[in-house]
Protein backbone atom coordinates (compact mmCIF):
# COMPACT_ATOMS: atom_id res chain seq x y z
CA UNK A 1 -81.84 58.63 22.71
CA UNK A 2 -79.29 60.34 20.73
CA UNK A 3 -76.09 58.54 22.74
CA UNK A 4 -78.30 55.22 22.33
CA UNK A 5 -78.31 55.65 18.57
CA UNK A 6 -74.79 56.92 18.09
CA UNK A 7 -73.54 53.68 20.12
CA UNK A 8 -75.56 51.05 18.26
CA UNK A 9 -74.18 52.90 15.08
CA UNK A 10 -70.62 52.34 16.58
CA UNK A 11 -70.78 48.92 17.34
CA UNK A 12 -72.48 47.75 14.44
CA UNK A 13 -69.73 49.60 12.39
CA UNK A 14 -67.27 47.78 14.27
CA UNK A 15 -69.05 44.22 14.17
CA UNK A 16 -68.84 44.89 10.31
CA UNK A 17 -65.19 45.67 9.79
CA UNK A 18 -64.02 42.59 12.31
CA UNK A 19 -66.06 40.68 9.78
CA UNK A 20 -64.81 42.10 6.98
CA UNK A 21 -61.35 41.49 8.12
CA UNK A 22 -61.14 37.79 8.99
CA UNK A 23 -63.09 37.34 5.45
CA UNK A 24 -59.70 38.25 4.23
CA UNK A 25 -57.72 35.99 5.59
CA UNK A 26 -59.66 32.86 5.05
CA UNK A 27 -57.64 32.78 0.99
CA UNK A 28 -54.32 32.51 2.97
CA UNK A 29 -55.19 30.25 5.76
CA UNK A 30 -54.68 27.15 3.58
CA UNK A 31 -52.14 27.30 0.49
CA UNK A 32 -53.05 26.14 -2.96
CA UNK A 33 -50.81 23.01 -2.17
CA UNK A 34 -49.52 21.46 1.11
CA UNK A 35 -47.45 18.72 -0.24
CA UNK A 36 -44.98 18.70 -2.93
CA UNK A 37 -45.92 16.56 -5.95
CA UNK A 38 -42.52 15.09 -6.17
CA UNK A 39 -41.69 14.04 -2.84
CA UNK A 40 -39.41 11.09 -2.66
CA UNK A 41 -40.64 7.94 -1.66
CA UNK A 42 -40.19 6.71 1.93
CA UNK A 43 -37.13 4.16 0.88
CA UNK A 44 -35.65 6.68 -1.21
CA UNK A 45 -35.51 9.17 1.90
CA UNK A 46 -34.29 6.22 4.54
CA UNK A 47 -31.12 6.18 1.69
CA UNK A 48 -30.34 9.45 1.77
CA UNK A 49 -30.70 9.64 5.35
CA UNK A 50 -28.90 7.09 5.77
CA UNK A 51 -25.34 8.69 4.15
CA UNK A 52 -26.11 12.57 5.13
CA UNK A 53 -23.26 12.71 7.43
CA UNK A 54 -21.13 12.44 4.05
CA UNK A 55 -19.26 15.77 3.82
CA UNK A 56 -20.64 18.59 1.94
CA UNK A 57 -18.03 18.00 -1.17
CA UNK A 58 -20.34 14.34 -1.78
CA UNK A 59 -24.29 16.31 -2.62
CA UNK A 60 -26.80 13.37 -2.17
CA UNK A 61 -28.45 14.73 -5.02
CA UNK A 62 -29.12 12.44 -8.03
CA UNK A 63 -28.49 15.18 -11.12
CA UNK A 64 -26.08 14.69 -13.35
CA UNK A 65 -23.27 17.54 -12.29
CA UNK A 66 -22.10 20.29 -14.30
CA UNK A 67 -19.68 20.31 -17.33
CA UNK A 68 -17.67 22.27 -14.99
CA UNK A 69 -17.85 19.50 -12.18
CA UNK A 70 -14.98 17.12 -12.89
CA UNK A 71 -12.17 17.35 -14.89
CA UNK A 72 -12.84 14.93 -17.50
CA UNK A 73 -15.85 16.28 -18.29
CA UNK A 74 -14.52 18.70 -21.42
CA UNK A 75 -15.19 15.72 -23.47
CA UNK A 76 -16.88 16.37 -26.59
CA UNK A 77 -19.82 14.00 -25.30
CA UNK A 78 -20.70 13.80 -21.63
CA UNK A 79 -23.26 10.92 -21.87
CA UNK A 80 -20.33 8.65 -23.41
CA UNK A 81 -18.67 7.94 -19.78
CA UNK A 82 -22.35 6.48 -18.79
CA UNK A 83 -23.67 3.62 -19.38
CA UNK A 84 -26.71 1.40 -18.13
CA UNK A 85 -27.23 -2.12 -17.77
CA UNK A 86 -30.58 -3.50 -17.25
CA UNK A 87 -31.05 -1.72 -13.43
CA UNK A 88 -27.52 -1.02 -13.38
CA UNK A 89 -26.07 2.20 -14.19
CA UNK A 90 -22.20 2.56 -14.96
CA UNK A 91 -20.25 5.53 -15.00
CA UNK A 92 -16.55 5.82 -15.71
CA UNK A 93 -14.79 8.15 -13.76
CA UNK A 94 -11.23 8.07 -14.94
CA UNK A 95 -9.20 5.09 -15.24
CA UNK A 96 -9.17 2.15 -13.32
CA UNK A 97 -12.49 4.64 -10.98
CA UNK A 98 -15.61 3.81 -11.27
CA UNK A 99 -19.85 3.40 -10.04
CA UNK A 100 -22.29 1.42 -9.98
CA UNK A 101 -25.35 2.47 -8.84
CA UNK A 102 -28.67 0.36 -9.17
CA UNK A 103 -32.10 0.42 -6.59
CA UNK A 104 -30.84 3.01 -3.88
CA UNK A 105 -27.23 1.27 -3.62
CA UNK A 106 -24.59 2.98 -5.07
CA UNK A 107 -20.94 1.24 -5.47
CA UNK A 108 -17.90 3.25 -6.08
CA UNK A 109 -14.35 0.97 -7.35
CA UNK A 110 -11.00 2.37 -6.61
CA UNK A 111 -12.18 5.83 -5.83
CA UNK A 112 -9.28 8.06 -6.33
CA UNK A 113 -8.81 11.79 -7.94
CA UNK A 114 -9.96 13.89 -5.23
CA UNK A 115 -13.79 14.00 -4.23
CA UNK A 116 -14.60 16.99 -7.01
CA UNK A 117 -14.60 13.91 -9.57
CA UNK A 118 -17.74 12.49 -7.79
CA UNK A 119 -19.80 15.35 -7.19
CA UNK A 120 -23.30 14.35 -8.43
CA UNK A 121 -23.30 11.16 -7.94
CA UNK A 122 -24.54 9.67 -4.87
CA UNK A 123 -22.63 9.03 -1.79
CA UNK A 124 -21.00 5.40 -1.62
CA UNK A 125 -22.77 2.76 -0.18
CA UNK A 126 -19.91 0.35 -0.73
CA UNK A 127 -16.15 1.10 -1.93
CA UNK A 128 -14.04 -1.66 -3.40
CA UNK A 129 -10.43 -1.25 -3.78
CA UNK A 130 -8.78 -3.90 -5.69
CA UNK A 131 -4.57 -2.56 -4.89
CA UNK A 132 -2.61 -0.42 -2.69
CA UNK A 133 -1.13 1.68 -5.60
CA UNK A 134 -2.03 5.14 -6.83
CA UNK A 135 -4.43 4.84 -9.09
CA UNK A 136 -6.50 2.62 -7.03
CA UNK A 137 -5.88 3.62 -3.82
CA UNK A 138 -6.13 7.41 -2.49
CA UNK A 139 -6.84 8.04 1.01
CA UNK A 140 -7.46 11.61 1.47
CA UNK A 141 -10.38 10.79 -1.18
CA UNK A 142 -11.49 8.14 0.92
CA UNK A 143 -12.04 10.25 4.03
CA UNK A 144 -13.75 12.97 1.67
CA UNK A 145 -16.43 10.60 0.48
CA UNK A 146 -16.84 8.09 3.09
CA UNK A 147 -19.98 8.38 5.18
CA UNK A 148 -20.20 6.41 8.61
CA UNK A 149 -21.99 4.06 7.11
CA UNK A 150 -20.15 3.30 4.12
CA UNK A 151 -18.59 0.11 3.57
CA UNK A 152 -15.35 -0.52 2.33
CA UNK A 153 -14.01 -3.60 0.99
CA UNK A 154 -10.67 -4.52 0.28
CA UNK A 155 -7.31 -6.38 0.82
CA UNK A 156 -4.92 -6.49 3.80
CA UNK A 157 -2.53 -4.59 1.98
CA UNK A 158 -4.86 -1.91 1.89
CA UNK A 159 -6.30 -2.28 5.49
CA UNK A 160 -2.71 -1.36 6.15
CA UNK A 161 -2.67 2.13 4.65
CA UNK A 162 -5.80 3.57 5.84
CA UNK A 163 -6.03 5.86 8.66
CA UNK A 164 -8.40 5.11 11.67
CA UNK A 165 -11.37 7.02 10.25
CA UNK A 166 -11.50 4.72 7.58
CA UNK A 167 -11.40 1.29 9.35
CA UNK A 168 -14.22 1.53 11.38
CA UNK A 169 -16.59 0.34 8.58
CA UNK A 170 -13.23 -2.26 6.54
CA UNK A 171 -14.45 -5.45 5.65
CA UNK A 172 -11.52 -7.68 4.84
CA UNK A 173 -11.36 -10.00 1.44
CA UNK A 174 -8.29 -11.72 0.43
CA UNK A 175 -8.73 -14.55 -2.68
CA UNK A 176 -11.44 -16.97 -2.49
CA UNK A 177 -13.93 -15.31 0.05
CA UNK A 178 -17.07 -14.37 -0.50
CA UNK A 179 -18.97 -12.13 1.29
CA UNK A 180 -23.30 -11.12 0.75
CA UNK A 181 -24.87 -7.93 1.31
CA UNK A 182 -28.40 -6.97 1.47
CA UNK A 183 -30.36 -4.05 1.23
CA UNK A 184 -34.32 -3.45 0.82
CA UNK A 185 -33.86 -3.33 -2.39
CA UNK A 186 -30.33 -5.06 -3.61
CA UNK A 187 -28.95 -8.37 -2.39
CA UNK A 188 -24.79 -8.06 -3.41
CA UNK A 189 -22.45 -10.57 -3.04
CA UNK A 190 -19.64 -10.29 -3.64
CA UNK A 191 -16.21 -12.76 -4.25
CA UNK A 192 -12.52 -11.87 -3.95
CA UNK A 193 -10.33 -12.99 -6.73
CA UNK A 194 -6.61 -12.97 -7.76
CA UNK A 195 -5.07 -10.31 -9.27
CA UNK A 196 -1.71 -10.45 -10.54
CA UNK A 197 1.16 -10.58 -13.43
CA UNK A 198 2.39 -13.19 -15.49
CA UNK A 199 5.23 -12.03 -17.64
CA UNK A 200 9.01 -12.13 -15.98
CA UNK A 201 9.98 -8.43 -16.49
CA UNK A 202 6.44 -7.57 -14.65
CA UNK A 203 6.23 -9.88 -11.87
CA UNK A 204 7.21 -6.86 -9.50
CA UNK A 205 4.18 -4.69 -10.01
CA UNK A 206 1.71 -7.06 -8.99
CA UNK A 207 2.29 -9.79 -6.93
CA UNK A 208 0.01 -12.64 -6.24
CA UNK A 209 -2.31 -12.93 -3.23
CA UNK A 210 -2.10 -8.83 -2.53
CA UNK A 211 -4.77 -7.49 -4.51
CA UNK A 212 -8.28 -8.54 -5.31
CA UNK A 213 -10.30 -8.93 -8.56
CA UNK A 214 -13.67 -8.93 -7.81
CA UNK A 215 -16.92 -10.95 -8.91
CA UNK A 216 -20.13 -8.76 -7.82
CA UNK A 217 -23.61 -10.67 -7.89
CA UNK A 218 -26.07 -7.88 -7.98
CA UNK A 219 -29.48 -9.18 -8.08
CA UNK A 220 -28.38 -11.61 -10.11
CA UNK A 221 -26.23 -9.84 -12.66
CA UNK A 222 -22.72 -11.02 -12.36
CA UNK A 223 -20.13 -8.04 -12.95
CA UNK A 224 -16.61 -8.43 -13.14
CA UNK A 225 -13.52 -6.29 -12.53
CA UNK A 226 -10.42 -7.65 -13.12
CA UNK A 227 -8.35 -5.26 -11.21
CA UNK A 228 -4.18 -5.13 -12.18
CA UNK A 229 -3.72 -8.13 -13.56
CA UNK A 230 -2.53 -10.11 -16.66
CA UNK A 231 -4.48 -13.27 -18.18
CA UNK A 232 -4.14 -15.78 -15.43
CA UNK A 233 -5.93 -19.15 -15.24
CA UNK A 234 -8.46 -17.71 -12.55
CA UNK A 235 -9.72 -15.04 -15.34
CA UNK A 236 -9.96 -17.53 -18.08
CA UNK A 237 -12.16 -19.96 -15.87
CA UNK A 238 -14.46 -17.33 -15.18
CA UNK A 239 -18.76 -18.84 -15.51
CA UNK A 240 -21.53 -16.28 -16.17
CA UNK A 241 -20.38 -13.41 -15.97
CA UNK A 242 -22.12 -11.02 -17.76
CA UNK A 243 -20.61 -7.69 -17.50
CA UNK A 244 -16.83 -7.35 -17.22
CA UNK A 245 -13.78 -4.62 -16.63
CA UNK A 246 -10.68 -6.03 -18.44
CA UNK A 247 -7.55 -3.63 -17.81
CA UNK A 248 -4.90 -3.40 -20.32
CA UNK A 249 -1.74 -1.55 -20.03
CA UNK A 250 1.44 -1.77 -20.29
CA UNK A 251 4.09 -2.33 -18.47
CA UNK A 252 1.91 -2.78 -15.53
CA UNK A 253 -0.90 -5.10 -16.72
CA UNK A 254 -1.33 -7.37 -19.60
CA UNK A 255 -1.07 -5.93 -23.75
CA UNK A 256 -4.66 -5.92 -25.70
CA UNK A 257 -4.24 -9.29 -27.39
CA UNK A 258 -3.79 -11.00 -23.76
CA UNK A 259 -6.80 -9.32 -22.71
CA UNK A 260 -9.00 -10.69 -25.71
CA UNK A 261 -7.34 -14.00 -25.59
CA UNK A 262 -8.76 -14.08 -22.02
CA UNK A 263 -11.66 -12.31 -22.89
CA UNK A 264 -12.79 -15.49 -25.71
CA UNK A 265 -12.04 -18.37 -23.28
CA UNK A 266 -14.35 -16.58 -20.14
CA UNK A 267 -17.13 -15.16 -22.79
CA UNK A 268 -19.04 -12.10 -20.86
CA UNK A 269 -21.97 -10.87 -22.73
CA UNK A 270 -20.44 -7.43 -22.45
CA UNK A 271 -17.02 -6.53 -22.04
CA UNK A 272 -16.17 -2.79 -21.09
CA UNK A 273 -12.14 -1.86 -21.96
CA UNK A 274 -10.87 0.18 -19.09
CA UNK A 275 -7.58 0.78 -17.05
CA UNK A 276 -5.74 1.35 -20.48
CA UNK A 277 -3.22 4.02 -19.97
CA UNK A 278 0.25 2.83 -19.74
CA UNK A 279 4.15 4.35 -19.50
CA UNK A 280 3.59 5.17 -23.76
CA UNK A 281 0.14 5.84 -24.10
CA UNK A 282 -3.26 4.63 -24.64
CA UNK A 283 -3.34 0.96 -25.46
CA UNK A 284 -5.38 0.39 -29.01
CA UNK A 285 -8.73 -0.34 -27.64
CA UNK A 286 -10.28 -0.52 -31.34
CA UNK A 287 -7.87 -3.30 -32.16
CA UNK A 288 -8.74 -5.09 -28.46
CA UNK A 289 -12.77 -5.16 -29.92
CA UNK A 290 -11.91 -6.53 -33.13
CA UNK A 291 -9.73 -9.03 -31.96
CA UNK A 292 -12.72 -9.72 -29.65
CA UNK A 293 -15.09 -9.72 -32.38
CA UNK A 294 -13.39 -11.74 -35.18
CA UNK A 295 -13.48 -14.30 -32.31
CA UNK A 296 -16.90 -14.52 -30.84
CA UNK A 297 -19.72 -11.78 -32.26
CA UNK A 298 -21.31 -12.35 -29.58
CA UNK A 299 -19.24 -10.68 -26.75
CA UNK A 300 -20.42 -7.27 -27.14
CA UNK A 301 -17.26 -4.67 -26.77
CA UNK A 302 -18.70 -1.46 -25.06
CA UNK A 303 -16.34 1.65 -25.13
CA UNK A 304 -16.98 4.21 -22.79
CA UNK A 305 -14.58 6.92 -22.39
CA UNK A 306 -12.41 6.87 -19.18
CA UNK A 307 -10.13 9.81 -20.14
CA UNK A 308 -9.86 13.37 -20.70
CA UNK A 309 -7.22 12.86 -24.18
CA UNK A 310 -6.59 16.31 -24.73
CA UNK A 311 -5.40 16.89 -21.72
């Protein structure tokens, strides 16, 4: 009787602590949340996906980067190299560099600087390049940035200064084609213009039929970006356009009272000054938007800033 008792004591001790154990665990079985409550959508995903072969110098992240980022950004006020435009978001990089990004697509223009300038911003979907010089063209940025599935767009000049890598995905424009795009959520097209100088002691920089101007339809909203160029006939003929890049430099381009002249006969609804360093300096900018203004209020100048000046 005694060995009966002492073994149903035993197992009923043991019955009890197995219990007692998996009571335990039940709390950690499931977590307080499974999913997280900012998960991207599924087009937002397919985009990233779709450029994560980009080198790790290009984050697909959409934050805005770090003061210590890029080089122009110890300007006294970050937010002034951004702008946004209906669903279109501008930012200045330096110069004649700059993207657009609007509904997953994101458009970089005459990438150049080294691929530390663009960290933050999301990987190119599309790259223009309007002209085979410096300051728009800069391979060893290209291959930095590029994805496999990037597209770049430019002229045969530049086709014929980019390394292998980079041709795989080149999409040739020369003056007077137009070419569409479409994504789920963006439908770009996109027409090649000319580019070029006017003035005798000029005429060498920039010759006509090498580069490309460019007219981008996105969704509708007609952008402009006049490349190296002075105020030729096919810029003052311009239709609709409602946001436009208008260089102004000299010697290279075209002095800031060409540039308004041009700017009053096409009449954007916004006009954004950029490309304006020259051999001496900064072209006046402030004197371009009153010019502008004292001609037709209803252009709207919009200064972003495009350099570091204390540098």
């Amino acid at each position: 009787m005694n060995n009966k008792f002492y073994l149903t004591i035993s197992l009923a001790a043991t019955l009890l602590l197995f219990n007692c154990k998996s009571d335990k665990k039940e709390p950690t079985e499931t977590p307080p949340t499974v999913e997280s409550p900012t998960a991207t959508p599924p087009e937002d995903i397919e985009e990233v996906e779709k450029d994560s072969s980009v080198t790790n110098e290009v984050p697909t992240k959409k934050e805005t980067p770090a003061p210590t980022e890029k080089k122009s950004d110890v300007k006294k006020n970050i937010a002034s190299n951004v702008s946004v435009e209906g669903a279109i978001k501008i930012t200045a990089i330096e110069h004649a560099s700059m993207v657009l990004e609007t509904n997953g697509t994101t458009i970089y223009i005459d990438p150049v600087g080294g691929s530390g300038l663009y960290k933050g911003i999301n990987p190119p979907n599309f790259i223009l390049i309007t002209d085979i010089h410096g300051d728009h063209l800069d391979v060893p940025t290209l291959e930095a940035i590029t994805s496999p599935n990037t597209i770049i767009i430019g002229p045969r000049a530049v086709k014929e200064k980019l390394s292998p890598s980079l041709l795989k995905n080149y999409e040739l424009m020369f003056n007077g084609l137009s070419k569409g795009f479409k994504t789920s959520k963006v439908e770009l097209n996109i027409d090649a213009i000319p580019m070029y100088n006017l003035r005798e002691e000029a005429l060498q920089f920039h010759t006509k039929d090498r580069g490309n101007g460019y007219v981008l339809s996105i969704n509708g909203t007609r952008v402009y970006v006049s490349g190296d160029t002075e105020d030729i006939p096919e810029m003052r003929s311009l239709k609709n356009i409602d946001i436009a890049f208008v260089c102004m430099n000299l010697p290279y381009t075209m002095t800031v009272e060409s540039a308004a002249s041009a700017v009053l006969d096409f009449k954007p609804k916004k006009v954004y000054p950029y490309h304006y360093r020259g051999t001496e300096g900064y072209s006046d900018v402030k004197k371009f938007k009153n010019l502008v203004n004292a001609g037709n209020k209803t252009v709207k100048v919009v200064q972003l800033e495009w350099y570091d000046q204390n540098m």
